[in-house]
PDB file of N, CA and C in Angstrom:
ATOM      1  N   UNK A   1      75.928  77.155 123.262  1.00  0.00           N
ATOM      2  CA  UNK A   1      76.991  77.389 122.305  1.00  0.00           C
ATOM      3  C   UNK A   1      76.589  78.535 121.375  1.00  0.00           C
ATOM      4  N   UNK A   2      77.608  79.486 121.334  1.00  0.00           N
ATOM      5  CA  UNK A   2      76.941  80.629 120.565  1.00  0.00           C
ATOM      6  C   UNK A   2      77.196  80.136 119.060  1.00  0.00           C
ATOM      7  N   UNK A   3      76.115  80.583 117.772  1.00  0.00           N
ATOM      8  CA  UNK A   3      76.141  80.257 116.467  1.00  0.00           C
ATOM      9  C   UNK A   3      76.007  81.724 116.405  1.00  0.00           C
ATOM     10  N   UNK A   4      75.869  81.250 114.183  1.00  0.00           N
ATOM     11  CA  UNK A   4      76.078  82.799 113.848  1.00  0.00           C
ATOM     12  C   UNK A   4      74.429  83.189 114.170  1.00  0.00           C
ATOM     13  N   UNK A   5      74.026  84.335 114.359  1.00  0.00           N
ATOM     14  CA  UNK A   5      72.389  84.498 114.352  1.00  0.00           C
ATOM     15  C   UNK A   5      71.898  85.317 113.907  1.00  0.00           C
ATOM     16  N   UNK A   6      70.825  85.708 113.397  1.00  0.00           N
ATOM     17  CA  UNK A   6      70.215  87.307 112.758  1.00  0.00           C
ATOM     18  C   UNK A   6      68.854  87.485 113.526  1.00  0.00           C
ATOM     19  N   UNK A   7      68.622  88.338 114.082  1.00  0.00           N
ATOM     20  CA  UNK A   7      66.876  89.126 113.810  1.00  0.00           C
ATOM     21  C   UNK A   7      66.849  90.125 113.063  1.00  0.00           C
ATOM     22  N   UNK A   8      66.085  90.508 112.573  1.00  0.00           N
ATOM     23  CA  UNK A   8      64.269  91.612 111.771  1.00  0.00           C
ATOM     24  C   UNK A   8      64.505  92.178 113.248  1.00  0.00           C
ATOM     25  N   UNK A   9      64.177  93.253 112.944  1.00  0.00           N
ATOM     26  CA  UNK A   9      63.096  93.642 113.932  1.00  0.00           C
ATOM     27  C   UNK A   9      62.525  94.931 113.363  1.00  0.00           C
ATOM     28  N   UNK A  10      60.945  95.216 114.107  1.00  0.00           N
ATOM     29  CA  UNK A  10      59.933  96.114 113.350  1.00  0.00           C
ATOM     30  C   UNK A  10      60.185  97.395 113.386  1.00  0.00           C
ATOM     31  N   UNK A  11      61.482  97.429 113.600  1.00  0.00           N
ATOM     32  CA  UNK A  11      61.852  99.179 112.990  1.00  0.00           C
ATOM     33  C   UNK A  11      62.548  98.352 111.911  1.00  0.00           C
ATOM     34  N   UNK A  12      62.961  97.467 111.580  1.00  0.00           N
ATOM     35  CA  UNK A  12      63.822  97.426 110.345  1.00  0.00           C
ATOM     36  C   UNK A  12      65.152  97.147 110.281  1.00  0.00           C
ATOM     37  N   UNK A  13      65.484  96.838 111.663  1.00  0.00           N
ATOM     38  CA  UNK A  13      66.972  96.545 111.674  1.00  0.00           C
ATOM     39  C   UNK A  13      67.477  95.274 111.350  1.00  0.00           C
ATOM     40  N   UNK A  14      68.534  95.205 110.779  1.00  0.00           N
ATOM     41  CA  UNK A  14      68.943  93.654 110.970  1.00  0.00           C
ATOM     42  C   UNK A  14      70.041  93.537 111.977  1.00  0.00           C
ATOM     43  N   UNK A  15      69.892  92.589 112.758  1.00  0.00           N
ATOM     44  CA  UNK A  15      70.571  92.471 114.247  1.00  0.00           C
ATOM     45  C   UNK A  15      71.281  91.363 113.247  1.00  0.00           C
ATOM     46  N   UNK A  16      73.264  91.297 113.788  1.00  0.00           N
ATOM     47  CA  UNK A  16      73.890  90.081 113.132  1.00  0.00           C
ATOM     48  C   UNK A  16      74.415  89.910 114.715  1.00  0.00           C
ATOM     49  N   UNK A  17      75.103  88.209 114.919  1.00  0.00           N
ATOM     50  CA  UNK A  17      75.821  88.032 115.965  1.00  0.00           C
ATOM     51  C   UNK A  17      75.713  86.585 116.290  1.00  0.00           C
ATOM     52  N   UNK A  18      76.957  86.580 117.148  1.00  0.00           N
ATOM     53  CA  UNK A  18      77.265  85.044 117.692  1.00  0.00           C
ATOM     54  C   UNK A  18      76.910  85.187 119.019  1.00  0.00           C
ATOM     55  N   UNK A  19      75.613  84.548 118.936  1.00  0.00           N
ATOM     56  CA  UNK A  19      74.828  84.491 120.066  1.00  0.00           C
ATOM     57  C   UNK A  19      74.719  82.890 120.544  1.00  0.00           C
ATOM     58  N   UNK A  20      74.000  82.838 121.722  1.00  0.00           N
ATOM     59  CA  UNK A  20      73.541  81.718 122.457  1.00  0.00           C
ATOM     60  C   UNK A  20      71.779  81.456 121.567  1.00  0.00           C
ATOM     61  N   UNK A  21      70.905  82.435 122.216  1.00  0.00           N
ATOM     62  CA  UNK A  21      69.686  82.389 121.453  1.00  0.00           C
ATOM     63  C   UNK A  21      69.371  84.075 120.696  1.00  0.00           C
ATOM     64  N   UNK A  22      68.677  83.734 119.836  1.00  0.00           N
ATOM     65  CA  UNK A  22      68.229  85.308 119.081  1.00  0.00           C
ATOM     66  C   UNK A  22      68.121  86.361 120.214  1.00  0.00           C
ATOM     67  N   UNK A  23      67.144  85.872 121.026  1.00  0.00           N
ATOM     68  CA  UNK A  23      67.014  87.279 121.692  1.00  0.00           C
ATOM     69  C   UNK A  23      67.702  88.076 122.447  1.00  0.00           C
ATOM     70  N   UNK A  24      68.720  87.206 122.466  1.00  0.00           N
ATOM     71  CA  UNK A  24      70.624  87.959 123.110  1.00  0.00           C
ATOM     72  C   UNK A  24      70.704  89.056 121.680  1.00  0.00           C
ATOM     73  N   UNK A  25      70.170  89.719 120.676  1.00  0.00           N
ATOM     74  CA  UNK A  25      70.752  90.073 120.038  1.00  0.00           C
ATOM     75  C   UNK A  25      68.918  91.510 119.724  1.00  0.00           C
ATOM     76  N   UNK A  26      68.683  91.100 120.624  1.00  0.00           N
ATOM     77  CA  UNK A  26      67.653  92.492 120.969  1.00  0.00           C
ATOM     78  C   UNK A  26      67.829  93.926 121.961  1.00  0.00           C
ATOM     79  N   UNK A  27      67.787  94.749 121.499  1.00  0.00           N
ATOM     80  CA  UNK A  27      68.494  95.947 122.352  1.00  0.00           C
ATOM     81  C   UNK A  27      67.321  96.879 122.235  1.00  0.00           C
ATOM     82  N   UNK A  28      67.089  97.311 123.484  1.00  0.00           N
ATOM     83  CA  UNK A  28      66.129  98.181 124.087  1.00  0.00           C
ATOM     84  C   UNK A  28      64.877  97.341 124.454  1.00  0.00           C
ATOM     85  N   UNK A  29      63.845  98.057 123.518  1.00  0.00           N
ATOM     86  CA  UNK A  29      62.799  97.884 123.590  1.00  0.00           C
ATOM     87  C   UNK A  29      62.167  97.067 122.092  1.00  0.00           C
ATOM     88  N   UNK A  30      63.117  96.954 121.461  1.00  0.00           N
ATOM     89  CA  UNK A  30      62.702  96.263 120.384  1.00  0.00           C
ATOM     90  C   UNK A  30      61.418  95.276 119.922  1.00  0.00           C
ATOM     91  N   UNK A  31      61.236  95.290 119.166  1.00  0.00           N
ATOM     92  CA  UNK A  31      60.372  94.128 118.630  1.00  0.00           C
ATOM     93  C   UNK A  31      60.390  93.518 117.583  1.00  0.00           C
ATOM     94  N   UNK A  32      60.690  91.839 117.834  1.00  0.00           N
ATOM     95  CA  UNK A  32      61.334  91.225 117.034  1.00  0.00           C
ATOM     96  C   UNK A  32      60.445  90.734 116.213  1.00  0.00           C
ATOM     97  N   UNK A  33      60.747  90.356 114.738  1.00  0.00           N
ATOM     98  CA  UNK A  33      59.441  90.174 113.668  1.00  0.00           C
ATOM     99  C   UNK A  33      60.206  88.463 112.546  1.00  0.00           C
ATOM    100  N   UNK A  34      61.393  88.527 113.414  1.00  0.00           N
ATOM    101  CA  UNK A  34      61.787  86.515 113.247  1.00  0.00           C
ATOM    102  C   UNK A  34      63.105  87.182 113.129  1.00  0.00           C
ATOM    103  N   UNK A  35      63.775  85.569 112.920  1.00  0.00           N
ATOM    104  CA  UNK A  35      65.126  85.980 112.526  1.00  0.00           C
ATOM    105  C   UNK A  35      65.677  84.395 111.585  1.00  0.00           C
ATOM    106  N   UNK A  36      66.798  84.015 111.998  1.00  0.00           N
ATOM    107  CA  UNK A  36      67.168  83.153 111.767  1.00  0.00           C
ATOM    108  C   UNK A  36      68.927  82.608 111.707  1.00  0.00           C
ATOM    109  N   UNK A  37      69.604  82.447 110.867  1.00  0.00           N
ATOM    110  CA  UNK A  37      70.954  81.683 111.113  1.00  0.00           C
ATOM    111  C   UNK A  37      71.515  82.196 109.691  1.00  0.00           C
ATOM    112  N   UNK A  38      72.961  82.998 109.962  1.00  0.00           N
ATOM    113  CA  UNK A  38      73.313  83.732 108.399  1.00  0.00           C
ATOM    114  C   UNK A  38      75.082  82.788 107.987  1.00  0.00           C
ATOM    115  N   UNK A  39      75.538  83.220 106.946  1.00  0.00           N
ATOM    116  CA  UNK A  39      76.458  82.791 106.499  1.00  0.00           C
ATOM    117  C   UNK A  39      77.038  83.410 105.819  1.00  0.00           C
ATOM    118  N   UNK A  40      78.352  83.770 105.324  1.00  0.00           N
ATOM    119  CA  UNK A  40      79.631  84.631 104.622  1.00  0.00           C
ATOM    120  C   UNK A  40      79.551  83.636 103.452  1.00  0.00           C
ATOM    121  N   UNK A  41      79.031  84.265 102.008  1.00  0.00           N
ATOM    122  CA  UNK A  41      79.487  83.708 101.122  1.00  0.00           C
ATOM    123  C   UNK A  41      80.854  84.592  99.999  1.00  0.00           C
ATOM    124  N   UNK A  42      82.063  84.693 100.727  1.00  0.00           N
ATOM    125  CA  UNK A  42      82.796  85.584 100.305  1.00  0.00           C
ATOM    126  C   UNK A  42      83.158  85.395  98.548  1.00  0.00           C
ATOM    127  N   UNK A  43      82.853  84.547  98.385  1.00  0.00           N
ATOM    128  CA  UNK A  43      83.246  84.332  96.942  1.00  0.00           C
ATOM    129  C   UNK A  43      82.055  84.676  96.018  1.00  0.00           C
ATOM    130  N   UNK A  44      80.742  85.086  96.418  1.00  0.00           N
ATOM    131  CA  UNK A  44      80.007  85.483  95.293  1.00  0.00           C
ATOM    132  C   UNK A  44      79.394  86.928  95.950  1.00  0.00           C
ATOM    133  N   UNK A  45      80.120  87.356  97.287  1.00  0.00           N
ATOM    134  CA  UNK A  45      80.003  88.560  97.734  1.00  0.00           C
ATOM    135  C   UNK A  45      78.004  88.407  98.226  1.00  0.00           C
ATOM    136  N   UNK A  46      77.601  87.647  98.878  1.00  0.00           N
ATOM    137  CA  UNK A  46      76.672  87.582  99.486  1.00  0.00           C
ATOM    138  C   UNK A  46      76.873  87.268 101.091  1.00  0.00           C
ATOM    139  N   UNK A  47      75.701  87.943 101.661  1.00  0.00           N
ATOM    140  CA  UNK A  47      74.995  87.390 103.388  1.00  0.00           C
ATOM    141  C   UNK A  47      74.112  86.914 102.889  1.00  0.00           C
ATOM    142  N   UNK A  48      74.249  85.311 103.480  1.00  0.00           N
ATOM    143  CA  UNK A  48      73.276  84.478 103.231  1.00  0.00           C
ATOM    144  C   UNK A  48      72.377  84.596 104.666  1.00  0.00           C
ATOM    145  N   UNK A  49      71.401  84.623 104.630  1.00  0.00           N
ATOM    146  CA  UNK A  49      70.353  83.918 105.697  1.00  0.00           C
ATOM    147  C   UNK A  49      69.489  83.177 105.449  1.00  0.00           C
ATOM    148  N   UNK A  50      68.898  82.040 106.328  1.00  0.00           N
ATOM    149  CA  UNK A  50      68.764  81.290 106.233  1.00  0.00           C
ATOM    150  C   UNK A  50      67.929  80.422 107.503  1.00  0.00           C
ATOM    151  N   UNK A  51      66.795  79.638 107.698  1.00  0.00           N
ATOM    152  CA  UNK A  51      66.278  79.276 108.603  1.00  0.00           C
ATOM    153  C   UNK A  51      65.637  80.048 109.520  1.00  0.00           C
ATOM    154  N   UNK A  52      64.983  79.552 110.650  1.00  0.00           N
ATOM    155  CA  UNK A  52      64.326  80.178 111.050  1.00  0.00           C
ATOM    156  C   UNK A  52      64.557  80.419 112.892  1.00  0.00           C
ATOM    157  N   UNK A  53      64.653  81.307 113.307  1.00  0.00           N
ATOM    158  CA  UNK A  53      64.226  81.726 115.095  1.00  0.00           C
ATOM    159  C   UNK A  53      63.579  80.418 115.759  1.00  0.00           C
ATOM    160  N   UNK A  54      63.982  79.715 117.050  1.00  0.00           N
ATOM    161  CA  UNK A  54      63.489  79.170 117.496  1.00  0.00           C
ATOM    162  C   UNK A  54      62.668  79.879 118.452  1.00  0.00           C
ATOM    163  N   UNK A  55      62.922  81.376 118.810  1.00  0.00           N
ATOM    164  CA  UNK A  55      62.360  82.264 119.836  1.00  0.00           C
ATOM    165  C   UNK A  55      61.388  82.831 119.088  1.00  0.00           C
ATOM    166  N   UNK A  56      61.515  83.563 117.264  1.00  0.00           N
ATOM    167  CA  UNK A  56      61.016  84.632 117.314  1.00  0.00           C
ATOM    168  C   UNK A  56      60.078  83.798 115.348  1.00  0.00           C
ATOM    169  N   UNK A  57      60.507  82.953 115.055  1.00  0.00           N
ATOM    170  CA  UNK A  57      60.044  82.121 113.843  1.00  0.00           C
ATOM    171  C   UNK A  57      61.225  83.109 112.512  1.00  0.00           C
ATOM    172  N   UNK A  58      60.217  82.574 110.884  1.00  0.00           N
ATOM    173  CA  UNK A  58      61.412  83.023 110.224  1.00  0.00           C
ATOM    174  C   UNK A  58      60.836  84.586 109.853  1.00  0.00           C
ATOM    175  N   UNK A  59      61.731  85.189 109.664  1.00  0.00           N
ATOM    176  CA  UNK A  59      61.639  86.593 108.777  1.00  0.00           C
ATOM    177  C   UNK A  59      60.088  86.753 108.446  1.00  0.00           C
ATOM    178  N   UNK A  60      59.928  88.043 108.747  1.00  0.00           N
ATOM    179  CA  UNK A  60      58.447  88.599 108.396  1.00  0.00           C
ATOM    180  C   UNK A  60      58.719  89.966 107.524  1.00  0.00           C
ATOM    181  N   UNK A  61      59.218  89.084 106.016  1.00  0.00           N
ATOM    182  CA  UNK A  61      59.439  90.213 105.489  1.00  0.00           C
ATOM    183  C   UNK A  61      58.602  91.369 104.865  1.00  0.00           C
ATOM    184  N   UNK A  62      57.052  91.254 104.495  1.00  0.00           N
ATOM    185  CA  UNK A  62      56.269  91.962 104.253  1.00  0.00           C
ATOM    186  C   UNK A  62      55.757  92.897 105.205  1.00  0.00           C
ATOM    187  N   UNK A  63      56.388  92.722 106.407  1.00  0.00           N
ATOM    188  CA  UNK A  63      55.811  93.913 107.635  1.00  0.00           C
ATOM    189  C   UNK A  63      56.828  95.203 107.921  1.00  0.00           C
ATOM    190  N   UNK A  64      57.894  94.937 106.762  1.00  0.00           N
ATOM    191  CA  UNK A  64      58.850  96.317 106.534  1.00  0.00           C
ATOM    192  C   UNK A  64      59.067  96.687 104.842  1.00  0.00           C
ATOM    193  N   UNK A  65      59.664  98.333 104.439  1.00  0.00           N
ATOM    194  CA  UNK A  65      59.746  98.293 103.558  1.00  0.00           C
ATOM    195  C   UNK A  65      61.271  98.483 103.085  1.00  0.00           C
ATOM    196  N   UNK A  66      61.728  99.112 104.361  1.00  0.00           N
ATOM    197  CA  UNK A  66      63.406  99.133 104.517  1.00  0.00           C
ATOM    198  C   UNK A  66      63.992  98.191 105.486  1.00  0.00           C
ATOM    199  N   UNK A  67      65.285  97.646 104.845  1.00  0.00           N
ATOM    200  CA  UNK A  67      66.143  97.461 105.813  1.00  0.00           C
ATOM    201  C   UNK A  67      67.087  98.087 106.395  1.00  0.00           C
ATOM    202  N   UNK A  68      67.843  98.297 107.194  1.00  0.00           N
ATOM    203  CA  UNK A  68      68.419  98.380 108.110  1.00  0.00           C
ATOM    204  C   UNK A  68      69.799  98.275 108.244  1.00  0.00           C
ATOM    205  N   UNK A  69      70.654  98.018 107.350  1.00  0.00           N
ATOM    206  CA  UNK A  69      71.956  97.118 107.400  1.00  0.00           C
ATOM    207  C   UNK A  69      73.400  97.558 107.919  1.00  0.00           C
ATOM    208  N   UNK A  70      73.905  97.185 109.029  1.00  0.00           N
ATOM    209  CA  UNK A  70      75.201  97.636 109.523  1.00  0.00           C
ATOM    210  C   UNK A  70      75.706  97.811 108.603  1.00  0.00           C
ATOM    211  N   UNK A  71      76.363  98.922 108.436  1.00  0.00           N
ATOM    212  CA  UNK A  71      77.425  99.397 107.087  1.00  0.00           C
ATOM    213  C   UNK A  71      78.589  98.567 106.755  1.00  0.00           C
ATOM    214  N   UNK A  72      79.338  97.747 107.891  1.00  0.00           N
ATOM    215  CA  UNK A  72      79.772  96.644 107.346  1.00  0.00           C
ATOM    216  C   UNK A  72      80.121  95.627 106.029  1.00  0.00           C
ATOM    217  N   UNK A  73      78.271  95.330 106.109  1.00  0.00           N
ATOM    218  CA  UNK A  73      77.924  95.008 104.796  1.00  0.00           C
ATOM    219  C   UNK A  73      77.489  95.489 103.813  1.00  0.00           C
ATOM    220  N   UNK A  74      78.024  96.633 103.472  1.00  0.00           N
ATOM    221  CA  UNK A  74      77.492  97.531 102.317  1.00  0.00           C
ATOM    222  C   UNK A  74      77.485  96.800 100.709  1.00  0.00           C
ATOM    223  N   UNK A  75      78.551  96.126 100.579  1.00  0.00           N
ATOM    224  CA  UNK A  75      79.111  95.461  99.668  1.00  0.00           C
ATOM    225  C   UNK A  75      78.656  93.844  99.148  1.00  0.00           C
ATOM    226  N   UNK A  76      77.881  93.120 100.144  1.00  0.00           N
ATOM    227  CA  UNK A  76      77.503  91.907 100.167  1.00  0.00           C
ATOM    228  C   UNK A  76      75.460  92.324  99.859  1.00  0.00           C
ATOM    229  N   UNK A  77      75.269  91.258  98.552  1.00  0.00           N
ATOM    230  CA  UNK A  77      74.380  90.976  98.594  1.00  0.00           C
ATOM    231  C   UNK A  77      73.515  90.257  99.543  1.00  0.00           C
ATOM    232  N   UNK A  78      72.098  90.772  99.944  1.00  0.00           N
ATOM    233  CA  UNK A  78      71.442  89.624 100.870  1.00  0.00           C
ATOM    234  C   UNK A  78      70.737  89.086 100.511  1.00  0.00           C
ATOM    235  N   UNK A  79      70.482  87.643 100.828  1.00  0.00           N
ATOM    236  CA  UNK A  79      69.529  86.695 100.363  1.00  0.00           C
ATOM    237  C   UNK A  79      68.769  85.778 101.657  1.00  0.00           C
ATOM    238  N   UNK A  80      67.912  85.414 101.567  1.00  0.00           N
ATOM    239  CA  UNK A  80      66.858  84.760 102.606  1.00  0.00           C
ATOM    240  C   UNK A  80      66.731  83.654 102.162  1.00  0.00           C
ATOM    241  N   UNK A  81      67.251  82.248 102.389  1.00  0.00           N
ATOM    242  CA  UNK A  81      67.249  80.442 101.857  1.00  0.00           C
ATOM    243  C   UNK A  81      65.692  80.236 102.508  1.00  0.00           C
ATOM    244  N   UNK A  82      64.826  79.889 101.415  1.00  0.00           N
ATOM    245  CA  UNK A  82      63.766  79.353 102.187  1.00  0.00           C
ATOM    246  C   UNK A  82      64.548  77.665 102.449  1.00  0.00           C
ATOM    247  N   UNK A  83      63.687  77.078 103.380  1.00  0.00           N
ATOM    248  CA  UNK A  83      64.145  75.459 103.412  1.00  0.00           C
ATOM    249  C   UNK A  83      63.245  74.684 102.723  1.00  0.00           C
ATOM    250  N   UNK A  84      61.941  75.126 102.513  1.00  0.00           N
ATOM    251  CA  UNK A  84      61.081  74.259 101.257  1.00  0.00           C
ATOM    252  C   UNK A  84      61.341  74.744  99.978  1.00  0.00           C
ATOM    253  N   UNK A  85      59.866  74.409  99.574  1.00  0.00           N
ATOM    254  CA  UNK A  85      59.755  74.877  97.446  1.00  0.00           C
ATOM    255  C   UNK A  85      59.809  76.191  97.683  1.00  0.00           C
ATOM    256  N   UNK A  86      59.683  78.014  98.808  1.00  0.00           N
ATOM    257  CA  UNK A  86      59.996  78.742  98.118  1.00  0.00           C
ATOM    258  C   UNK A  86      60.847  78.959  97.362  1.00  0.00           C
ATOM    259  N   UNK A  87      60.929  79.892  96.320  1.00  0.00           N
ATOM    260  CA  UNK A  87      62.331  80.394  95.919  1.00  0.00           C
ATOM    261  C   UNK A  87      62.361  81.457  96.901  1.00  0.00           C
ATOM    262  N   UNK A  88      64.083  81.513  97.015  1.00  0.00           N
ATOM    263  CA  UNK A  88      64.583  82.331  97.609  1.00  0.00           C
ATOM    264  C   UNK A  88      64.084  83.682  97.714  1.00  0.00           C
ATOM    265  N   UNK A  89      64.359  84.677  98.534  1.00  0.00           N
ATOM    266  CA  UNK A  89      63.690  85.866  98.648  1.00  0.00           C
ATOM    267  C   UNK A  89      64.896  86.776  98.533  1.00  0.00           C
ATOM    268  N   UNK A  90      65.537  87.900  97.506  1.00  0.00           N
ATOM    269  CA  UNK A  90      66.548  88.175  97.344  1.00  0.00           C
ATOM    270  C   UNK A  90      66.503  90.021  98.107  1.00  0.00           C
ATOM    271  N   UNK A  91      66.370  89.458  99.406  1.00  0.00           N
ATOM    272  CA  UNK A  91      66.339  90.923 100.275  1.00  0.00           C
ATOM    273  C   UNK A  91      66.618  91.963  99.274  1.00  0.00           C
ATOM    274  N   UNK A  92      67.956  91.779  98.847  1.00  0.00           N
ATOM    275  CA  UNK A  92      68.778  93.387  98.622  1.00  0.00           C
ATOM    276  C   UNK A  92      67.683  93.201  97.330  1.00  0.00           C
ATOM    277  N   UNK A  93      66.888  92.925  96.143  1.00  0.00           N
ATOM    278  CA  UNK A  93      65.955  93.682  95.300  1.00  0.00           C
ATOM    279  C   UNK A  93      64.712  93.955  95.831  1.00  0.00           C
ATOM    280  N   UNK A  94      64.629  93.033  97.280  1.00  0.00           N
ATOM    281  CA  UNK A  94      62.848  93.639  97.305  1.00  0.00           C
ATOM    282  C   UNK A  94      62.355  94.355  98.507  1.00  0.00           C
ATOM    283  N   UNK A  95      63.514  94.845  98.857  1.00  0.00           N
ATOM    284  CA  UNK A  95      63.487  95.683 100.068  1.00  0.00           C
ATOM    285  C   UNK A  95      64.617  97.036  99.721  1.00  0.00           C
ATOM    286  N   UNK A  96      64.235  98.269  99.900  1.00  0.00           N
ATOM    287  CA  UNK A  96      65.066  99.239 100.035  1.00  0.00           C
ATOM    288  C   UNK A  96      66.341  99.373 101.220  1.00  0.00           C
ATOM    289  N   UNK A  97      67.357  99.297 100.953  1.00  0.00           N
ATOM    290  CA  UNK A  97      68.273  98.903 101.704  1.00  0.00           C
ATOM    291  C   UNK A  97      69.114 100.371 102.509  1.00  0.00           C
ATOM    292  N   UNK A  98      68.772 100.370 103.915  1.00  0.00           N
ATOM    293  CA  UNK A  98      69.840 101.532 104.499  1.00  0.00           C
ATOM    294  C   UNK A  98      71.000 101.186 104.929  1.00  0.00           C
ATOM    295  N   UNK A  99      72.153 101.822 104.874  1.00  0.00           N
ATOM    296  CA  UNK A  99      73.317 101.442 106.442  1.00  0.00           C
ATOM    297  C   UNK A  99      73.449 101.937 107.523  1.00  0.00           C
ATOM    298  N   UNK A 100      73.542 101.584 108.407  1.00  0.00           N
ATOM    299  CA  UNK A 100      74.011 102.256 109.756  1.00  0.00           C
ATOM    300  C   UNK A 100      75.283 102.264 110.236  1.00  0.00           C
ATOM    301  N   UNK A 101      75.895 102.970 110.693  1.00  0.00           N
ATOM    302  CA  UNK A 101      77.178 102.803 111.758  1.00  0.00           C
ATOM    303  C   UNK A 101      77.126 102.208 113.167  1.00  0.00           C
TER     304      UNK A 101
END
């Protein structure tokens, strides 16, 4: 059953999509650095993500310094839900943010 899904990967991209498993959502030669399961929070203008890759584990966010972001979402804040005591990791301040087409 396809869900919503995200990968990282170590150029920096963020892969979004309704996939079966993450790695349906790898193109080329990529290399994936985790991913996890995102969400539309249209009312406070955030992409939530959230959880972790059963293929690839969660987000390895200290092994990039940019992201990547389909231009799409130019407008939506991103955020990373840990599921324990972290606090949240608020992508869009601690990562330099690009868009792509």
């Amino acid at each position: 059953m396809a869900l919503p899904k995200f990968i990282i990967t170590m150029d920096g991209y963020l892969r979004l999509g309704m996939v079966n498993q993450h790695k349906d959502l790898l193109v080329g030669n990529d290399q994936c650095i985790g991913g996890g399961y995102y969400q539309f929070d249209w009312t406070s203008n955030r992409l939530l993500l959230d959880r972790a890759s059963y293929d690839f584990g969660r987000p390895r966010w200290h092994l990039i310094e940019t992201l990547k972001v389909p231009e799409a979402y130019r407008r939506l804040r991103i955020v990373y839900c840990y599921e324990d005591d972290h606090e949240d990791f608020i992508v869009s301040d601690e990562l330099n943010i690009e868009y792509y087409e």
